[in-house]
PDB file of N, CA and C in Angstrom:
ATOM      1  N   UNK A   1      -2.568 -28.271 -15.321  1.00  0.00           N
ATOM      2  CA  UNK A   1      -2.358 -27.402 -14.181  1.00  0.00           C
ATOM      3  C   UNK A   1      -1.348 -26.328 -14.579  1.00  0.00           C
ATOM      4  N   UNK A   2      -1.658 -25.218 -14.299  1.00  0.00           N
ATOM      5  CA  UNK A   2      -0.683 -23.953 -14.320  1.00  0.00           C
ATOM      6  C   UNK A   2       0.508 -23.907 -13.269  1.00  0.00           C
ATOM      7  N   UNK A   3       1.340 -23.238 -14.486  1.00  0.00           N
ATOM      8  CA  UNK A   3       2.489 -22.899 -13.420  1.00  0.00           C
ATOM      9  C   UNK A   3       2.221 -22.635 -12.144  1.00  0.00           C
ATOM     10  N   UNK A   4       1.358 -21.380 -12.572  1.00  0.00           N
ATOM     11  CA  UNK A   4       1.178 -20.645 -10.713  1.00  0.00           C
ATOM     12  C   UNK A   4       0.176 -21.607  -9.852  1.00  0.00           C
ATOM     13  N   UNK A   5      -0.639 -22.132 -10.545  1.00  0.00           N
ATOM     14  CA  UNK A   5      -1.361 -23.494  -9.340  1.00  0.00           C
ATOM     15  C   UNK A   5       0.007 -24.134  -9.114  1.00  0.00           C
ATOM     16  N   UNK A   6       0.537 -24.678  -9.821  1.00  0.00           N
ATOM     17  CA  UNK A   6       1.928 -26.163  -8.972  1.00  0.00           C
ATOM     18  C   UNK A   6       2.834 -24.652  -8.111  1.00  0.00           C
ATOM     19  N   UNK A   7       2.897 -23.922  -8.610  1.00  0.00           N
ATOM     20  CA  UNK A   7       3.782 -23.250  -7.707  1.00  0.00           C
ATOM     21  C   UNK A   7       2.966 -22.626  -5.958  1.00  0.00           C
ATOM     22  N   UNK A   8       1.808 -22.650  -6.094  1.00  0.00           N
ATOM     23  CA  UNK A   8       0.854 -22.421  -5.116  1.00  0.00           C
ATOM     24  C   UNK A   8       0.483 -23.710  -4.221  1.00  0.00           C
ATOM     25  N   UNK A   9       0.374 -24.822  -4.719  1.00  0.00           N
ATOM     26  CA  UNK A   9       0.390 -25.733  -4.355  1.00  0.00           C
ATOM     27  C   UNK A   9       1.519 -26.233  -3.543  1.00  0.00           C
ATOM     28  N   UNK A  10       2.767 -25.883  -4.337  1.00  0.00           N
ATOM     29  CA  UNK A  10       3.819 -26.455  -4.097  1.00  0.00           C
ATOM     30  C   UNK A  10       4.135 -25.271  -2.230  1.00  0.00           C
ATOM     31  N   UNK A  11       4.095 -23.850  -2.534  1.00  0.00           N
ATOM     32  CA  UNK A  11       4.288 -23.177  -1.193  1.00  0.00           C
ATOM     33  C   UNK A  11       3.365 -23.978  -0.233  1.00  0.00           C
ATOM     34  N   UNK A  12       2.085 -24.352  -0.524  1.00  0.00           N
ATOM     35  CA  UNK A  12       0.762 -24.620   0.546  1.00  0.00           C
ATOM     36  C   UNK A  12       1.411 -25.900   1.215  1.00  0.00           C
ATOM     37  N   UNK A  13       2.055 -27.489   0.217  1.00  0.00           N
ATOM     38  CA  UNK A  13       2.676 -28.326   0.703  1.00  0.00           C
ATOM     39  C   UNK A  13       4.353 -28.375   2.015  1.00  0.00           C
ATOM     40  N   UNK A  14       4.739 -26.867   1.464  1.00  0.00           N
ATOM     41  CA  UNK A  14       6.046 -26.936   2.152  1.00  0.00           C
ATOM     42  C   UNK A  14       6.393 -25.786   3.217  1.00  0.00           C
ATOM     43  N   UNK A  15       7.375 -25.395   3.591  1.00  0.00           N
ATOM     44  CA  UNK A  15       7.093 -24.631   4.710  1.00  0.00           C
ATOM     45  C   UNK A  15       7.230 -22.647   3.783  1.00  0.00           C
ATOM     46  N   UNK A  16       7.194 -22.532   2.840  1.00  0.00           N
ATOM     47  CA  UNK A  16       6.974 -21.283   1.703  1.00  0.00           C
ATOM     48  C   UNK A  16       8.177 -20.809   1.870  1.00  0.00           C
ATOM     49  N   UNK A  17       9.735 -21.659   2.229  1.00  0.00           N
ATOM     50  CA  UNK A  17      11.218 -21.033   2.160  1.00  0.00           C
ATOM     51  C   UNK A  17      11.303 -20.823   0.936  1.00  0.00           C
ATOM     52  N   UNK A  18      11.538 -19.983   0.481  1.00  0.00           N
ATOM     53  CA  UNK A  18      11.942 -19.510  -1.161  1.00  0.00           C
ATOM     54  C   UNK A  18      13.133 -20.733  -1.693  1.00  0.00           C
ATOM     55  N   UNK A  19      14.148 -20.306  -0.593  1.00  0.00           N
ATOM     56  CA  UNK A  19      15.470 -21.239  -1.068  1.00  0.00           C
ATOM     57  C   UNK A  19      14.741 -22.997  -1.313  1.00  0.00           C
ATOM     58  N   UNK A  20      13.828 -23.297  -0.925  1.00  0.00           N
ATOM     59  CA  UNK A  20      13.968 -24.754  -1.362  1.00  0.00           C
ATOM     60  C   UNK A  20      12.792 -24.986  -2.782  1.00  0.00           C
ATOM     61  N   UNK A  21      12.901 -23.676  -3.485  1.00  0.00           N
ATOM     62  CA  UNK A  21      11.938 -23.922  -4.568  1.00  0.00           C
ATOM     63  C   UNK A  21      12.540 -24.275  -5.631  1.00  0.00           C
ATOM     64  N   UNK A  22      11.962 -25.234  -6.360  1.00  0.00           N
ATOM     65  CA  UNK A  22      12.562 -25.910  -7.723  1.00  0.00           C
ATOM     66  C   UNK A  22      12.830 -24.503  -8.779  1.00  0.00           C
ATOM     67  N   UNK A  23      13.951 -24.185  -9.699  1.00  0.00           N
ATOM     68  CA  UNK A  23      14.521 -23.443 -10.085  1.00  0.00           C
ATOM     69  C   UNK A  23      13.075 -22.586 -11.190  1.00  0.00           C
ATOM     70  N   UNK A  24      12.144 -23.612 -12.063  1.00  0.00           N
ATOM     71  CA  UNK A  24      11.580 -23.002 -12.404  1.00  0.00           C
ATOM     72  C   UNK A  24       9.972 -22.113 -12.012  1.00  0.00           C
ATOM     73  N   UNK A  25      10.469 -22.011 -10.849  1.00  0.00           N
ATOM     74  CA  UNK A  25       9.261 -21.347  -9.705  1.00  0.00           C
ATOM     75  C   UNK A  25       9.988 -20.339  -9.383  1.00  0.00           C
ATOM     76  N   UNK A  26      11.179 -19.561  -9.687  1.00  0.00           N
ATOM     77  CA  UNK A  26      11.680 -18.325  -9.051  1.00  0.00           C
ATOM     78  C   UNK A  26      11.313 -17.155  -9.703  1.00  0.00           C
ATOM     79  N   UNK A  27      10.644 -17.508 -10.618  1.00  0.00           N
ATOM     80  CA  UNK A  27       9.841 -16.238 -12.007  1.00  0.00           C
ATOM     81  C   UNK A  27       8.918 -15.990 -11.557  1.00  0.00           C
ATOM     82  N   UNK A  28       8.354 -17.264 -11.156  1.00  0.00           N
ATOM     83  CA  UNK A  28       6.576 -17.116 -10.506  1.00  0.00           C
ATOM     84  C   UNK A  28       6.600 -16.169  -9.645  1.00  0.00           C
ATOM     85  N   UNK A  29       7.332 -16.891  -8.488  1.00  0.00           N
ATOM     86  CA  UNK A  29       7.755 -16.413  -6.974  1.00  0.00           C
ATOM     87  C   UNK A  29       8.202 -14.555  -7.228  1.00  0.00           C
ATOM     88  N   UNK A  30       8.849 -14.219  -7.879  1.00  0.00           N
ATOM     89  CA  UNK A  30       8.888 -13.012  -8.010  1.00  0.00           C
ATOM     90  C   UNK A  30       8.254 -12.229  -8.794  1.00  0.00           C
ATOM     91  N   UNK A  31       7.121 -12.821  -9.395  1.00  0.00           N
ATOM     92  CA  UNK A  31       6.160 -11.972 -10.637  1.00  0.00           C
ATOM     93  C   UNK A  31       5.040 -12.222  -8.921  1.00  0.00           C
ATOM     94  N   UNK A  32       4.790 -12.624  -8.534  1.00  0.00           N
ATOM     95  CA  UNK A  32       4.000 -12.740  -7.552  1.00  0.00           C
ATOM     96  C   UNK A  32       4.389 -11.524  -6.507  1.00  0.00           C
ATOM     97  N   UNK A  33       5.830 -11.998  -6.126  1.00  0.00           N
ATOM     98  CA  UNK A  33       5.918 -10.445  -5.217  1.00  0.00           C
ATOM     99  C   UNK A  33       5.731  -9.328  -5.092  1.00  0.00           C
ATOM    100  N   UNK A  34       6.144  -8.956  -6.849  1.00  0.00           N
ATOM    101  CA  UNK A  34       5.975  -7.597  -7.606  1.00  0.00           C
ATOM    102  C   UNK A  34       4.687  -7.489  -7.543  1.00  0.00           C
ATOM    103  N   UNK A  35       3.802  -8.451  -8.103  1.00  0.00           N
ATOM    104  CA  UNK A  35       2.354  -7.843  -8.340  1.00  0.00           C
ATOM    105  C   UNK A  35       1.825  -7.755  -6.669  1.00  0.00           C
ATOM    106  N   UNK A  36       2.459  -8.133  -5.463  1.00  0.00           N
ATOM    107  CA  UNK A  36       1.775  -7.835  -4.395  1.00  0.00           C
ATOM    108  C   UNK A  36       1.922  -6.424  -3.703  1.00  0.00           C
ATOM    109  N   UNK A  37       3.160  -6.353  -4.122  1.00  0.00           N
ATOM    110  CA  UNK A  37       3.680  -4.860  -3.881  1.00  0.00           C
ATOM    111  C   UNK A  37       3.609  -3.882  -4.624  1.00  0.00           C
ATOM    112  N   UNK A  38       3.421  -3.917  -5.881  1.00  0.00           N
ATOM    113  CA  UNK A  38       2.268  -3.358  -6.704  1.00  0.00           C
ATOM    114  C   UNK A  38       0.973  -2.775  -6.209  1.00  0.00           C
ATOM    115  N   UNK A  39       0.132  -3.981  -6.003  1.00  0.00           N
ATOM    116  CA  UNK A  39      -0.788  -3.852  -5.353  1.00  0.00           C
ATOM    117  C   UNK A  39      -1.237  -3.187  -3.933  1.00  0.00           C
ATOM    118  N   UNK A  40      -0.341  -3.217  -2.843  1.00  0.00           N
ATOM    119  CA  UNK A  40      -0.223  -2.778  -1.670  1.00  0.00           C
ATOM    120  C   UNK A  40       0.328  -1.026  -2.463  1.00  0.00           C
ATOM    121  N   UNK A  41       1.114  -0.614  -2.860  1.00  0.00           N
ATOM    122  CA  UNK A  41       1.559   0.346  -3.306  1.00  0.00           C
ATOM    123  C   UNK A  41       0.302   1.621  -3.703  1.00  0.00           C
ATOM    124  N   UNK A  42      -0.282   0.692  -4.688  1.00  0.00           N
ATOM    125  CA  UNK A  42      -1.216   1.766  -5.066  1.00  0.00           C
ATOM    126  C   UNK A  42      -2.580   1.285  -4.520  1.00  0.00           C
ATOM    127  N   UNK A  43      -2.584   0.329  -3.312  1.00  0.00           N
ATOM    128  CA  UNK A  43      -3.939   0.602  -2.431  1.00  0.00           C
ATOM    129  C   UNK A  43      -3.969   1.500  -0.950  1.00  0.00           C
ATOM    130  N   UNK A  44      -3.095   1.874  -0.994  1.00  0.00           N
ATOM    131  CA  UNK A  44      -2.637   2.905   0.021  1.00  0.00           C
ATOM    132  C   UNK A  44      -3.904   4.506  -0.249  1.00  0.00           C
ATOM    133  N   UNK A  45      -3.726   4.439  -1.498  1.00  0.00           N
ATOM    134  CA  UNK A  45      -4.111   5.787  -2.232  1.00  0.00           C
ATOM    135  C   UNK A  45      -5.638   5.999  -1.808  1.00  0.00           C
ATOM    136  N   UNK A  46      -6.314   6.842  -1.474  1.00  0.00           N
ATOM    137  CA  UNK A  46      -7.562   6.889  -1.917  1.00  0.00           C
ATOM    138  C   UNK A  46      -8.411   7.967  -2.776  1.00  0.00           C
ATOM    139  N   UNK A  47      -9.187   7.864  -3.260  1.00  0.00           N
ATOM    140  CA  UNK A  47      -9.807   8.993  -3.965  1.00  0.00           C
ATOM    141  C   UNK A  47     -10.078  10.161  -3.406  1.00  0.00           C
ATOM    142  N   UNK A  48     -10.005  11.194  -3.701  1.00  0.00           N
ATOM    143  CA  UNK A  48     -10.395  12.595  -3.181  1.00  0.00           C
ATOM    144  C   UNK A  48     -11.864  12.277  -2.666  1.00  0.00           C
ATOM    145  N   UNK A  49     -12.751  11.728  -3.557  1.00  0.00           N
ATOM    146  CA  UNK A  49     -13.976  11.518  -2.866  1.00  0.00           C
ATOM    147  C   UNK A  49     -14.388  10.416  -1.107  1.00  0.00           C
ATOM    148  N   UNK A  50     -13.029  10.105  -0.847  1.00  0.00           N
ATOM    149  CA  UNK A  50     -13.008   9.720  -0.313  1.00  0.00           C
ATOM    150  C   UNK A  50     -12.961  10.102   1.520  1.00  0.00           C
ATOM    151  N   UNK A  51     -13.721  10.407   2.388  1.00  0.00           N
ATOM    152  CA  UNK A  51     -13.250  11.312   3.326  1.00  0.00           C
ATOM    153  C   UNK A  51     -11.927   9.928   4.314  1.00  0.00           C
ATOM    154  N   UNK A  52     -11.362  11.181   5.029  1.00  0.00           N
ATOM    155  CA  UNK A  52     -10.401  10.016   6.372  1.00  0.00           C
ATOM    156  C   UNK A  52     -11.273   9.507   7.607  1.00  0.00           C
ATOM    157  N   UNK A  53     -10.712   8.856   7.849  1.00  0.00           N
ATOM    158  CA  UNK A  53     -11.551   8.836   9.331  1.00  0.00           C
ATOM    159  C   UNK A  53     -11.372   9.145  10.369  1.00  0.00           C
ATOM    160  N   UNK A  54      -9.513   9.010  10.079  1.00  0.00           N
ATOM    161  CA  UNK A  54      -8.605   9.262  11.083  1.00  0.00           C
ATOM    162  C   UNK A  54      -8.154  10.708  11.169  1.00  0.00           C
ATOM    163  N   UNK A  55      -8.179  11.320  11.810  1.00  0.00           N
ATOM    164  CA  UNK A  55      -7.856  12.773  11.545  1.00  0.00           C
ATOM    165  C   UNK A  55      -6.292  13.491  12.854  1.00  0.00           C
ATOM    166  N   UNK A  56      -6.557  12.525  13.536  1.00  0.00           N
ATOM    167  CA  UNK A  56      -5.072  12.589  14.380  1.00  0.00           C
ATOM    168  C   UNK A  56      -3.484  12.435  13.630  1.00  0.00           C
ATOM    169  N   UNK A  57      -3.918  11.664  12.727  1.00  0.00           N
ATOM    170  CA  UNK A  57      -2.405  11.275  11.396  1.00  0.00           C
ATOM    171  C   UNK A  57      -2.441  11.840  10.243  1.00  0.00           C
ATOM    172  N   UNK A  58      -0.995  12.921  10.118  1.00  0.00           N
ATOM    173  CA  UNK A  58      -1.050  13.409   8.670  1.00  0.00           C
ATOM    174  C   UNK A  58      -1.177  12.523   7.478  1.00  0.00           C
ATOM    175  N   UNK A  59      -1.627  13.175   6.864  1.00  0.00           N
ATOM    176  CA  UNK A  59      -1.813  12.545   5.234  1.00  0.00           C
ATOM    177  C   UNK A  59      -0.837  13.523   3.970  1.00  0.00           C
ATOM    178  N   UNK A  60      -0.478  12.628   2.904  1.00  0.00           N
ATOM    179  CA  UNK A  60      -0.138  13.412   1.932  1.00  0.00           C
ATOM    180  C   UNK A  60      -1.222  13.577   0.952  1.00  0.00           C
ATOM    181  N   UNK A  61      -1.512  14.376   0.342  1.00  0.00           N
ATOM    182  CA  UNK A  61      -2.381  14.811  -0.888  1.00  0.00           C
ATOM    183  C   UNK A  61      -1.712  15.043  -1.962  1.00  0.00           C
ATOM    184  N   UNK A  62      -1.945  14.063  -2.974  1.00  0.00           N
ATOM    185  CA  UNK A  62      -1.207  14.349  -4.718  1.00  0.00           C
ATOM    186  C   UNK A  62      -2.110  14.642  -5.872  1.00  0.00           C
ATOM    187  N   UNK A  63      -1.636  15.225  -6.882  1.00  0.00           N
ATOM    188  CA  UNK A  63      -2.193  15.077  -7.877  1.00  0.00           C
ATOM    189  C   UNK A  63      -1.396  15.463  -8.829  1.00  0.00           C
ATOM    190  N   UNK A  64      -1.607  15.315 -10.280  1.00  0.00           N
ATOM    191  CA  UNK A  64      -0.650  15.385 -11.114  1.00  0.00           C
ATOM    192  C   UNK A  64       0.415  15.854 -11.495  1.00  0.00           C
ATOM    193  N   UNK A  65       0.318  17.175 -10.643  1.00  0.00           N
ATOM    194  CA  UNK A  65       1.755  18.123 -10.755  1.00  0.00           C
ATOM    195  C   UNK A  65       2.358  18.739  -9.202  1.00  0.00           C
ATOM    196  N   UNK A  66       1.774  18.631  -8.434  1.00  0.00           N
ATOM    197  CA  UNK A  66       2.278  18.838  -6.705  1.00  0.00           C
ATOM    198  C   UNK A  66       1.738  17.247  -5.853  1.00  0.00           C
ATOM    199  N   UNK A  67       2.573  17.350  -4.662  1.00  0.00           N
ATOM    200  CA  UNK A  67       2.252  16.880  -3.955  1.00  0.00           C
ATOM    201  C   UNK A  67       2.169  17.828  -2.539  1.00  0.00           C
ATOM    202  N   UNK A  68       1.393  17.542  -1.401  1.00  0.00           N
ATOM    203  CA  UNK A  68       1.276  18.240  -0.053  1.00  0.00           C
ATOM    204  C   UNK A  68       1.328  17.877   0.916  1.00  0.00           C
ATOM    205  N   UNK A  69       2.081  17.604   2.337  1.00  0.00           N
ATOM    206  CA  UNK A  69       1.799  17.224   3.281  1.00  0.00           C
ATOM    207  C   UNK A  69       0.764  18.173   3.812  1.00  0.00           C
ATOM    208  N   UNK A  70      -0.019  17.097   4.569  1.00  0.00           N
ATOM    209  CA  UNK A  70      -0.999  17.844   5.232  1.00  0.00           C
ATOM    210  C   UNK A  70      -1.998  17.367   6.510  1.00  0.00           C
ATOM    211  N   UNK A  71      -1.840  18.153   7.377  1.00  0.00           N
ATOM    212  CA  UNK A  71      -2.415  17.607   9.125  1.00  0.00           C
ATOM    213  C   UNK A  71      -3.468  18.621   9.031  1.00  0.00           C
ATOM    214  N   UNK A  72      -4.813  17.577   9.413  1.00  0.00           N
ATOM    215  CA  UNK A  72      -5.903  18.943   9.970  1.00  0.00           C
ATOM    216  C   UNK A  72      -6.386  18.275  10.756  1.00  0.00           C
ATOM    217  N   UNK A  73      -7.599  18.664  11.566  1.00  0.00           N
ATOM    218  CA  UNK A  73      -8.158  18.088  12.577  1.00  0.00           C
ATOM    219  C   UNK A  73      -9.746  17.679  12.393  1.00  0.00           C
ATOM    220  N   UNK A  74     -10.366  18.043  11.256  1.00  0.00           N
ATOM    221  CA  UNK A  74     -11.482  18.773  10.936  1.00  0.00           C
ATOM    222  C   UNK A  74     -11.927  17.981   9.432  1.00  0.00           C
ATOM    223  N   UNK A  75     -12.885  17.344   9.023  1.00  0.00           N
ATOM    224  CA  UNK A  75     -13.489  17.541   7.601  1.00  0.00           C
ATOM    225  C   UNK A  75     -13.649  18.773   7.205  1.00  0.00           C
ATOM    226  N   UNK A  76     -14.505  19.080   7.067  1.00  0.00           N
ATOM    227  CA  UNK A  76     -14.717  20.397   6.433  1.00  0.00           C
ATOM    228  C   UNK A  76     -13.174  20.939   6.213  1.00  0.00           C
ATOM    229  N   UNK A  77     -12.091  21.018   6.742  1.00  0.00           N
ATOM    230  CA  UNK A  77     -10.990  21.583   6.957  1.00  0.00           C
ATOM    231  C   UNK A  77     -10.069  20.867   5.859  1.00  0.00           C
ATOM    232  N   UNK A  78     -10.488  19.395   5.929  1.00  0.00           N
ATOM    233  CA  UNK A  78      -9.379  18.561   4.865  1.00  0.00           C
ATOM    234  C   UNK A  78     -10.569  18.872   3.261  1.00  0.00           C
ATOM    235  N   UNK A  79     -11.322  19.380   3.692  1.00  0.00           N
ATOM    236  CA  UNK A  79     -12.549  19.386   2.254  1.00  0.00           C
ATOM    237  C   UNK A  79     -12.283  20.548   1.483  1.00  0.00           C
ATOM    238  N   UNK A  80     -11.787  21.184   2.358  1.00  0.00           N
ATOM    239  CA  UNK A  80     -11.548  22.674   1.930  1.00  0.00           C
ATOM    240  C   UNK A  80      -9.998  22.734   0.978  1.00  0.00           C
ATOM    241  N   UNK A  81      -9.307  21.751   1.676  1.00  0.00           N
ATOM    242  CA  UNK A  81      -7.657  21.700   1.109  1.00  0.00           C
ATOM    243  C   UNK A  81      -7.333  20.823   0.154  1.00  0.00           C
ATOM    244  N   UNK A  82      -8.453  19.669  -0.273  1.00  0.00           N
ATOM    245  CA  UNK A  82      -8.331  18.431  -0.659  1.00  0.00           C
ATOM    246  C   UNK A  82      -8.672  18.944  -2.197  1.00  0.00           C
ATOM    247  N   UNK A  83      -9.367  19.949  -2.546  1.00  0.00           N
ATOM    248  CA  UNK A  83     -10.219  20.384  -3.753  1.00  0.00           C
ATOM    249  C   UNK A  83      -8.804  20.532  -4.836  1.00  0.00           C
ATOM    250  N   UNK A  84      -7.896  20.814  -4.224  1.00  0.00           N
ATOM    251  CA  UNK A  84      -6.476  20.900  -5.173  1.00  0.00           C
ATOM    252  C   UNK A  84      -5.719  19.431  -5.674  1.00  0.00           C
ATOM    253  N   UNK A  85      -6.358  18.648  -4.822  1.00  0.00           N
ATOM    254  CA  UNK A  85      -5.564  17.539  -5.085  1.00  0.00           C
ATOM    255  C   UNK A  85      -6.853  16.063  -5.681  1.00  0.00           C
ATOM    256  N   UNK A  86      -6.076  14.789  -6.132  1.00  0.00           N
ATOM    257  CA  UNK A  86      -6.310  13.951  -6.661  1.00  0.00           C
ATOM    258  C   UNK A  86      -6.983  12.596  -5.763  1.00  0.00           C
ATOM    259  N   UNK A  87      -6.035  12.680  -5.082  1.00  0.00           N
ATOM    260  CA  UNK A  87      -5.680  11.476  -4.209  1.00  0.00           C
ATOM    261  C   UNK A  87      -4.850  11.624  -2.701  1.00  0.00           C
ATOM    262  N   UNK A  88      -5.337  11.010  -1.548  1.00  0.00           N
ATOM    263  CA  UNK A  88      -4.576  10.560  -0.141  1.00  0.00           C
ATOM    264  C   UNK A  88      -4.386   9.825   0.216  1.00  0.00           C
ATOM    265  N   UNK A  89      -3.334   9.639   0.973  1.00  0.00           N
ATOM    266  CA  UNK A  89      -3.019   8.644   1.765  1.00  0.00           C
ATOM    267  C   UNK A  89      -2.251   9.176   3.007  1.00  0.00           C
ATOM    268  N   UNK A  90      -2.729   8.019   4.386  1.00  0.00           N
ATOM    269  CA  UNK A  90      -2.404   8.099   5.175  1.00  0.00           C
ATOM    270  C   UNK A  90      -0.798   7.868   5.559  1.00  0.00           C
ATOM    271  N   UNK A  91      -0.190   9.322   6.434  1.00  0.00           N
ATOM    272  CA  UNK A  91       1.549   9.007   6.146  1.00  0.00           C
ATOM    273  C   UNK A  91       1.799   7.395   6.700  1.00  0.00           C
ATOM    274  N   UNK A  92       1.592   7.396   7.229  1.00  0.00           N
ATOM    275  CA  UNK A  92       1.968   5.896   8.248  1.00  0.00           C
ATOM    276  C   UNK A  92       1.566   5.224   7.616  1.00  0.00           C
ATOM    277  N   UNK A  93       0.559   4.771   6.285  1.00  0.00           N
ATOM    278  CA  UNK A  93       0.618   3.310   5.470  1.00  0.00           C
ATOM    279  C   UNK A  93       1.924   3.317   4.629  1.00  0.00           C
ATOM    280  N   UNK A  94       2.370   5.015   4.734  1.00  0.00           N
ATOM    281  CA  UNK A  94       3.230   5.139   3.442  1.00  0.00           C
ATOM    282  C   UNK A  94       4.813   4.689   4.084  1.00  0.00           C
ATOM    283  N   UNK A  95       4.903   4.300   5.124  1.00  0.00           N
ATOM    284  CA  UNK A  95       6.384   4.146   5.629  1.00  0.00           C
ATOM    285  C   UNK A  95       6.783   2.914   6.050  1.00  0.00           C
ATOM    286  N   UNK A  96       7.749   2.680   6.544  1.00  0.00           N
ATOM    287  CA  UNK A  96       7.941   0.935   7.026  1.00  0.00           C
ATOM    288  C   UNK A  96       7.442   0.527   8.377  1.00  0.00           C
ATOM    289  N   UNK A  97       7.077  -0.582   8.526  1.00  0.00           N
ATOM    290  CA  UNK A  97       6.266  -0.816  10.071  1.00  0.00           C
ATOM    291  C   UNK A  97       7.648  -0.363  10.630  1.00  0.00           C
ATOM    292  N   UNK A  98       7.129  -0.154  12.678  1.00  0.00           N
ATOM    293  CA  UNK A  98       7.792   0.656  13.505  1.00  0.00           C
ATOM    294  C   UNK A  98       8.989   1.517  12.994  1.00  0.00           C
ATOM    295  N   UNK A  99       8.127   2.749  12.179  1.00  0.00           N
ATOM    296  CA  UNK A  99       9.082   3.744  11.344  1.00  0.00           C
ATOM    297  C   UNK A  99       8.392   4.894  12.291  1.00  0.00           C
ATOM    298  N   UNK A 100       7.096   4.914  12.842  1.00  0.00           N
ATOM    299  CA  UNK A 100       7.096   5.815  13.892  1.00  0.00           C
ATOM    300  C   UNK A 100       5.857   5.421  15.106  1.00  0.00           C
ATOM    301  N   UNK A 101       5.862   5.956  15.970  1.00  0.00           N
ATOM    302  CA  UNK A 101       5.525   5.927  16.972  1.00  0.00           C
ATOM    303  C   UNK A 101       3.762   5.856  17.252  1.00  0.00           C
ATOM    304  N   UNK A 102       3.179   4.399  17.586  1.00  0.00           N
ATOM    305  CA  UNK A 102       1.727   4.456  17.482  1.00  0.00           C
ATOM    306  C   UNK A 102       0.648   4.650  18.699  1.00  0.00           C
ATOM    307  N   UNK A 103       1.648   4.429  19.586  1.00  0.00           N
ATOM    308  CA  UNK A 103       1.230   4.873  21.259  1.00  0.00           C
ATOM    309  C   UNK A 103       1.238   6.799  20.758  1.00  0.00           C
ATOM    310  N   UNK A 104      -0.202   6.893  21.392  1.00  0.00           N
ATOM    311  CA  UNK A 104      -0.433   8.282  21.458  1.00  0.00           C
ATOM    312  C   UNK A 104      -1.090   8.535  22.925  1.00  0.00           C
TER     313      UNK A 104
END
């Protein structure tokens, strides 16, 4: 059995308090965090080929040498502005929960 199975096992058996993990599970436990926030980090992003759906919430647009904030209301409108850039994401995945206001 692998580390990360007994250490998976071991969260599934107990109530997943960090503090009561046996000393050599705190590597796991934090190679695990990193790669989740890792992961959440750069799934935010989406491809230029990608249209929004949401068009009420700004987005930023990046690509290798600028980045842009940018609000439109319209495809065609974000299609037209998007041709400069790489990648979007929606501002509000990009910030901390209740960092702003979701009642509209």
């Amino acid at each position: 059995m692998t580390e990360e199975t007994k250490f998976k096992l071991f969260c599934a058996s107990n109530d997943n308090t960090y503090s009561k993990l046996p000393a050599q599970y705190g590597l796991i436990a934090r190679n695990l965090y990193k790669d989740g926030a890792d992961w959440y980090r750069n799934n935010v992003w989406h491809e230029i080929s990608e249209d929004p759906t949401e068009f009420d919430s700004p987005f930023l647009l990046i690509n290798s040498s600028t980045c842009d904030l940018f609000k439109c209301d319209y495809l065609d409108v974000f299609k037209n502005v998007a041709k400069k850039f790489d990648k979007w994401a929606y501002i509000e995945d990009l910030l901390p929960d209740n960092y702003i206001n979701k009642e509209k």
